[in-house]
N, C-alpha and C. Protein backbone atom coordinates (compact mmCIF):
# COMPACT_ATOMS: atom_id res chain seq x y z
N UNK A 1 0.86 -1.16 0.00
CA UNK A 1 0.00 0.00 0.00
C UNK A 1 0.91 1.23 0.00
N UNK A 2 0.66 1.71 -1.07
CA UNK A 2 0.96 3.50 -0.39
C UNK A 2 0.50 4.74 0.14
N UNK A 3 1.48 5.63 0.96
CA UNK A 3 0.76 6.70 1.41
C UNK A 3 1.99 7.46 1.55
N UNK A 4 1.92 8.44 2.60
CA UNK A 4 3.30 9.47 2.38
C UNK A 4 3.10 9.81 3.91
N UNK A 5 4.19 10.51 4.39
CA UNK A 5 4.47 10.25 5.59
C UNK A 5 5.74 11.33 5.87
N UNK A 6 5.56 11.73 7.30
CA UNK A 6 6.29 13.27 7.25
C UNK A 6 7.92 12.21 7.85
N UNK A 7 8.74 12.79 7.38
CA UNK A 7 10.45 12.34 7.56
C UNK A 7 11.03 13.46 8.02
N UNK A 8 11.69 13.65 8.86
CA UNK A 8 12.98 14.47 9.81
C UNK A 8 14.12 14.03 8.99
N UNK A 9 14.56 14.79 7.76
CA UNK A 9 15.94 14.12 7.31
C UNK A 9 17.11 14.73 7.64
N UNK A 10 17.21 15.79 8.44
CA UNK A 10 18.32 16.59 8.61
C UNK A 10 17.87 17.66 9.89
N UNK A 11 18.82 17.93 10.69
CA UNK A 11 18.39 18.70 11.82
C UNK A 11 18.00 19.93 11.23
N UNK A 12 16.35 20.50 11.41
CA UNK A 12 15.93 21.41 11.11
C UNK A 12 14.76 21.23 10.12
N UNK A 13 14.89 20.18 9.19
CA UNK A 13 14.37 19.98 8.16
C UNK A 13 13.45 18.79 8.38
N UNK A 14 12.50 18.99 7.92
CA UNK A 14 11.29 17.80 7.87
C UNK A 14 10.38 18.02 6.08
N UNK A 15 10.75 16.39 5.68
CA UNK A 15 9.88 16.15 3.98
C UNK A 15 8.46 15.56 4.18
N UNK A 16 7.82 15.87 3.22
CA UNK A 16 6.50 14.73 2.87
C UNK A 16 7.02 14.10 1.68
N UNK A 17 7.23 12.62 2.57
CA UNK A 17 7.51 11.47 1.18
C UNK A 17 6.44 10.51 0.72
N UNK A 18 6.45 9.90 0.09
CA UNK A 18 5.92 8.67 -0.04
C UNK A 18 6.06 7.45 0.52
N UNK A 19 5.63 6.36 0.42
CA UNK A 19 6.32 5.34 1.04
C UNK A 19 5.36 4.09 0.48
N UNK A 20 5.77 3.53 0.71
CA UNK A 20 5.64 1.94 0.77
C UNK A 20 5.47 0.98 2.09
N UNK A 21 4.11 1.03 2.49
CA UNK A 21 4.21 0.26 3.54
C UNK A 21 3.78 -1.32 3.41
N UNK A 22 4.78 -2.25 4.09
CA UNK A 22 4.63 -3.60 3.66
C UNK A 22 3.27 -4.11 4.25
N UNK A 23 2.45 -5.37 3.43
CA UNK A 23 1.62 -6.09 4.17
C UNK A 23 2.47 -7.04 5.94
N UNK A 24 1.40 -6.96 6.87
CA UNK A 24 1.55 -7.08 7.80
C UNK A 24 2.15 -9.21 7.81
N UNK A 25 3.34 -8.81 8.37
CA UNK A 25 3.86 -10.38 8.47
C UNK A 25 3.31 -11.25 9.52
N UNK A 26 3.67 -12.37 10.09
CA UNK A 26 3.17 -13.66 11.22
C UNK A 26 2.95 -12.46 12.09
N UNK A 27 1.49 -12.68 12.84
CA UNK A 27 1.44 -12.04 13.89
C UNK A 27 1.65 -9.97 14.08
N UNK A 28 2.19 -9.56 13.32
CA UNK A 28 1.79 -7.91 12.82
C UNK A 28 0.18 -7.79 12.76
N UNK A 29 0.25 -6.02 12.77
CA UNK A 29 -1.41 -6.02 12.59
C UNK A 29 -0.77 -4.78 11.28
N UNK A 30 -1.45 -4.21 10.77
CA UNK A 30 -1.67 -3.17 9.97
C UNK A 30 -2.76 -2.40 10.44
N UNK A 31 -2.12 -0.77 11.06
CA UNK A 31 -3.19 -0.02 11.37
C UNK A 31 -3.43 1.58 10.74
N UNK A 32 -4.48 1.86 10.27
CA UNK A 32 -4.36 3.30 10.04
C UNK A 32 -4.77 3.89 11.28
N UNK A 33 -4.13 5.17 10.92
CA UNK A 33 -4.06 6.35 12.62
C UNK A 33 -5.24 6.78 12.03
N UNK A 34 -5.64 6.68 14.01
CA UNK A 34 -7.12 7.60 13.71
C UNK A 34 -6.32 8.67 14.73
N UNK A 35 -5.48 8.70 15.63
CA UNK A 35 -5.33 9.63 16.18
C UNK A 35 -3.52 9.55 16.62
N UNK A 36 -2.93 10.41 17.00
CA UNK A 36 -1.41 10.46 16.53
C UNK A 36 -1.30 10.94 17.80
N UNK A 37 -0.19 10.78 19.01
CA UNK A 37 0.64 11.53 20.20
C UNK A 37 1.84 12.33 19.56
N UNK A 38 1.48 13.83 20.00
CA UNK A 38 2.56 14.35 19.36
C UNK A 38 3.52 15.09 20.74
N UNK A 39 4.51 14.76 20.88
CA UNK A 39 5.45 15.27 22.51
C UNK A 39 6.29 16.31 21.37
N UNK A 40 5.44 17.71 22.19
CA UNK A 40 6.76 18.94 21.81
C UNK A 40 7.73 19.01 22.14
N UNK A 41 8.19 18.22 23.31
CA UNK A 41 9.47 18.32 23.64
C UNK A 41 10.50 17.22 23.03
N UNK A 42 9.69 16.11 22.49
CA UNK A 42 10.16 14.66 22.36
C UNK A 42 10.54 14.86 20.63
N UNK A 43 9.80 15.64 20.15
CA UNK A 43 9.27 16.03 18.60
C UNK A 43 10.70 17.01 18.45
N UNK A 44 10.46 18.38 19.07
CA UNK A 44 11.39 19.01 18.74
C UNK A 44 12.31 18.71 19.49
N UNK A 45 13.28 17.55 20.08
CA UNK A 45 14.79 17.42 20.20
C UNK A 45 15.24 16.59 19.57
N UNK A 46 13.95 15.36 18.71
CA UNK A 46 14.38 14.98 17.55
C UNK A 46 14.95 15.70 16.40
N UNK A 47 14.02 16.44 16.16
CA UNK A 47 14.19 17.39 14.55
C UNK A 47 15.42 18.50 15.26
N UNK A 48 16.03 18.45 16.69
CA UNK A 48 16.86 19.66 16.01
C UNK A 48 18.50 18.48 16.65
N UNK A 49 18.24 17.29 16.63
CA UNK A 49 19.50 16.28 16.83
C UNK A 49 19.79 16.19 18.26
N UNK A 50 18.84 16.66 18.91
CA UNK A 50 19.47 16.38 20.70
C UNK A 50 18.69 15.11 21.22
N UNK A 51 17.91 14.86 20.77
CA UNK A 51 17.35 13.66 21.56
C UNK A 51 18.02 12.05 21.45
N UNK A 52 18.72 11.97 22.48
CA UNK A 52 19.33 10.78 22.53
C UNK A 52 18.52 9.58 23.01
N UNK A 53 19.42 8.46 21.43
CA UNK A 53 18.52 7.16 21.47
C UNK A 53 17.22 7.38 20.62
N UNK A 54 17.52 8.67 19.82
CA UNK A 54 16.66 8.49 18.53
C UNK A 54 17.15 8.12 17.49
N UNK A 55 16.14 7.60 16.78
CA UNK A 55 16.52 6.59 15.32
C UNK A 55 17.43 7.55 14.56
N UNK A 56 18.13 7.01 13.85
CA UNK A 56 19.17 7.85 12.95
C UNK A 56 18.44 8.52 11.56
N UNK A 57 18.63 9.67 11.42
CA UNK A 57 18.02 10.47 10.66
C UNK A 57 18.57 9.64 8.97
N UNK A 58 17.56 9.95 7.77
CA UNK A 58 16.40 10.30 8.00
C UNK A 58 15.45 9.13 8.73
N UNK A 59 13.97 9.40 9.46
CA UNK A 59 13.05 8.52 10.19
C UNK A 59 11.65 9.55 10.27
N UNK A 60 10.82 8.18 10.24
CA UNK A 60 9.42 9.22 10.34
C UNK A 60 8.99 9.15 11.84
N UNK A 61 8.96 10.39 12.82
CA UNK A 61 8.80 10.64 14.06
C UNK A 61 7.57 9.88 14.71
N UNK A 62 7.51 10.08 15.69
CA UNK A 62 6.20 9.33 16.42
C UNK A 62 6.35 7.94 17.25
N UNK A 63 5.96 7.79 18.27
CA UNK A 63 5.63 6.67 18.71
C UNK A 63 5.01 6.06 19.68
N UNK A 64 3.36 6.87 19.21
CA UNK A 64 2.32 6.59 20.50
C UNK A 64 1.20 6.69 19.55
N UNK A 65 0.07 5.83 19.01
CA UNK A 65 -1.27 6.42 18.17
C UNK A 65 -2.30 5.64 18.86
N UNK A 66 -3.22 5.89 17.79
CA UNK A 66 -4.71 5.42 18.50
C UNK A 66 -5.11 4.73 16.75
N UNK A 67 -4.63 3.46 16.55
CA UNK A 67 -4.96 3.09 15.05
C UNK A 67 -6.18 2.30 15.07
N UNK A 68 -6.73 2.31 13.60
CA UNK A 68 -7.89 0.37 13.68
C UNK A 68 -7.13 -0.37 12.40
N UNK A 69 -7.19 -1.82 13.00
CA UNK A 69 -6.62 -2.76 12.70
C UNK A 69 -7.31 -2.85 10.89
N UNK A 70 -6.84 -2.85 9.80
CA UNK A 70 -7.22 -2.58 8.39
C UNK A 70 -6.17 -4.11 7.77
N UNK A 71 -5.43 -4.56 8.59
CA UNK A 71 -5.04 -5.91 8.36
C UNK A 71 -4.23 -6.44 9.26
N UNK A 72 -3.90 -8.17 8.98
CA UNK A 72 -3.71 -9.30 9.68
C UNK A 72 -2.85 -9.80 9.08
N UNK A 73 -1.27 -9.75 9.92
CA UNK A 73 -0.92 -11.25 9.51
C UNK A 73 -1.10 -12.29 9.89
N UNK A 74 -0.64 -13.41 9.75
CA UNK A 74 -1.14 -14.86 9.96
C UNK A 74 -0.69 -14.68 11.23
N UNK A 75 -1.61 -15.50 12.10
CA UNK A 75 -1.78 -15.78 13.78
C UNK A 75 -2.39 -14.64 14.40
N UNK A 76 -2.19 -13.69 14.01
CA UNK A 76 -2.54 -12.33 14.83
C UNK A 76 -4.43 -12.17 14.88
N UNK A 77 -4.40 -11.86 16.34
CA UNK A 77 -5.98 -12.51 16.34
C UNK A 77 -6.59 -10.98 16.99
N UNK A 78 -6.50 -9.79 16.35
CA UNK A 78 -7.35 -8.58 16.40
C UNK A 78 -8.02 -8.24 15.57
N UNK A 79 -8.99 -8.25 15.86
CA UNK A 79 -10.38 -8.27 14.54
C UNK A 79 -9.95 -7.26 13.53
N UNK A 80 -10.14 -7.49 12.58
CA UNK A 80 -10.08 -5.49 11.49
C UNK A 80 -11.50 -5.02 11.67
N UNK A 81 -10.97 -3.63 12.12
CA UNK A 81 -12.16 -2.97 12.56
C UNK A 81 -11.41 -2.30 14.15
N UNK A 82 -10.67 -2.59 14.78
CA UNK A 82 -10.88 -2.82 16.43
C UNK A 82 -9.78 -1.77 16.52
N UNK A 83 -10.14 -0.94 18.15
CA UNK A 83 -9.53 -0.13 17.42
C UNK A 83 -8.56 -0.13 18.52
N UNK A 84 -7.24 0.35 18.12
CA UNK A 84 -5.63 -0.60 19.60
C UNK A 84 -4.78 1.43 19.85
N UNK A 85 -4.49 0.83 20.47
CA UNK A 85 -3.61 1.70 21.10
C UNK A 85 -2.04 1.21 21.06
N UNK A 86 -1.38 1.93 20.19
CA UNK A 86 -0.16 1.63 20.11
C UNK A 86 1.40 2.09 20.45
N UNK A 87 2.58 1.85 20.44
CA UNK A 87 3.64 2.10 20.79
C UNK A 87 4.47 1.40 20.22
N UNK A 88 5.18 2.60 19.90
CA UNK A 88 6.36 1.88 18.67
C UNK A 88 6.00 1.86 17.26
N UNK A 89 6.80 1.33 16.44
CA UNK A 89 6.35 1.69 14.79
C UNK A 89 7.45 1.00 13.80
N UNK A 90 7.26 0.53 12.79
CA UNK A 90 8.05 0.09 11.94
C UNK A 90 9.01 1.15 11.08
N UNK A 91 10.26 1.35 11.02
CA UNK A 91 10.94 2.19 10.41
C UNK A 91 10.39 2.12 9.22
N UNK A 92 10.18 3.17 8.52
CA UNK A 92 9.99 3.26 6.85
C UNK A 92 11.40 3.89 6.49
N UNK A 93 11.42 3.34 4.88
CA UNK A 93 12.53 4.16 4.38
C UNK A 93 12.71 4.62 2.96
C-alpha cells in the first residue's frame, strides 16, 4: 500500500515522502491512525538532533497512536475494525 508520511531528514528539516508500507507479516497487525501523540518536547529534540537514542536520521517521528486494525498477519488474532492503542512503529525508508 501507499501513502506518504512526514520524515525528519536533517536537523531542522522535515519532507512529505511517499512510502511503501509492507503487508503485515506472522502475527503484525496493519493499522491506520485515527489519532497520533505528538510530545513537543520529544518532537522538537528529535528534529533539532538532541534527543538521545533516537533513530538515525532520515526517520518518520512518532511513537504513540490510537490506530484500527485494516489488516492481519497470519496468527494475529485482532479483529479489522478494532480499534488498539499503540507504541512503537516500523521504520519506513
Amino acid at each position: 500500500m501507499k501513502t506518504q508520511a512526514i520524515f525528519f531528514v536533517a536537523p531542522g528539516v522535515v519532507e512529505l515522502r511517499p512510502v511503501e508500507v509492507p503487508e503485515p507479516g506472522a502475527g503484525e497487525l496493519l493499522l491506520e491512525t485515527v489519532y497520533s501523540c505528538v510530545s513537543p518536547g520529544t518532537e522538537a529534540r528529535c528534529l533539532s538532533g538532541l534527543q538521545s537514542g533516537a533513530p538515525a536520521l532520515p526517520f518518520v517521528p512518532g511513537y504513540a497512536l490510537v490506530g484500527r486494525v485494516i489488516g492481519r498477519g497470519t496468527g494475529a488474532t485482532l479483529a479489522e475494525g478494532a480499534l488498539v492503542f499503540c507504541t512503537g512503529s516500523q521504520k519506513l525508508s
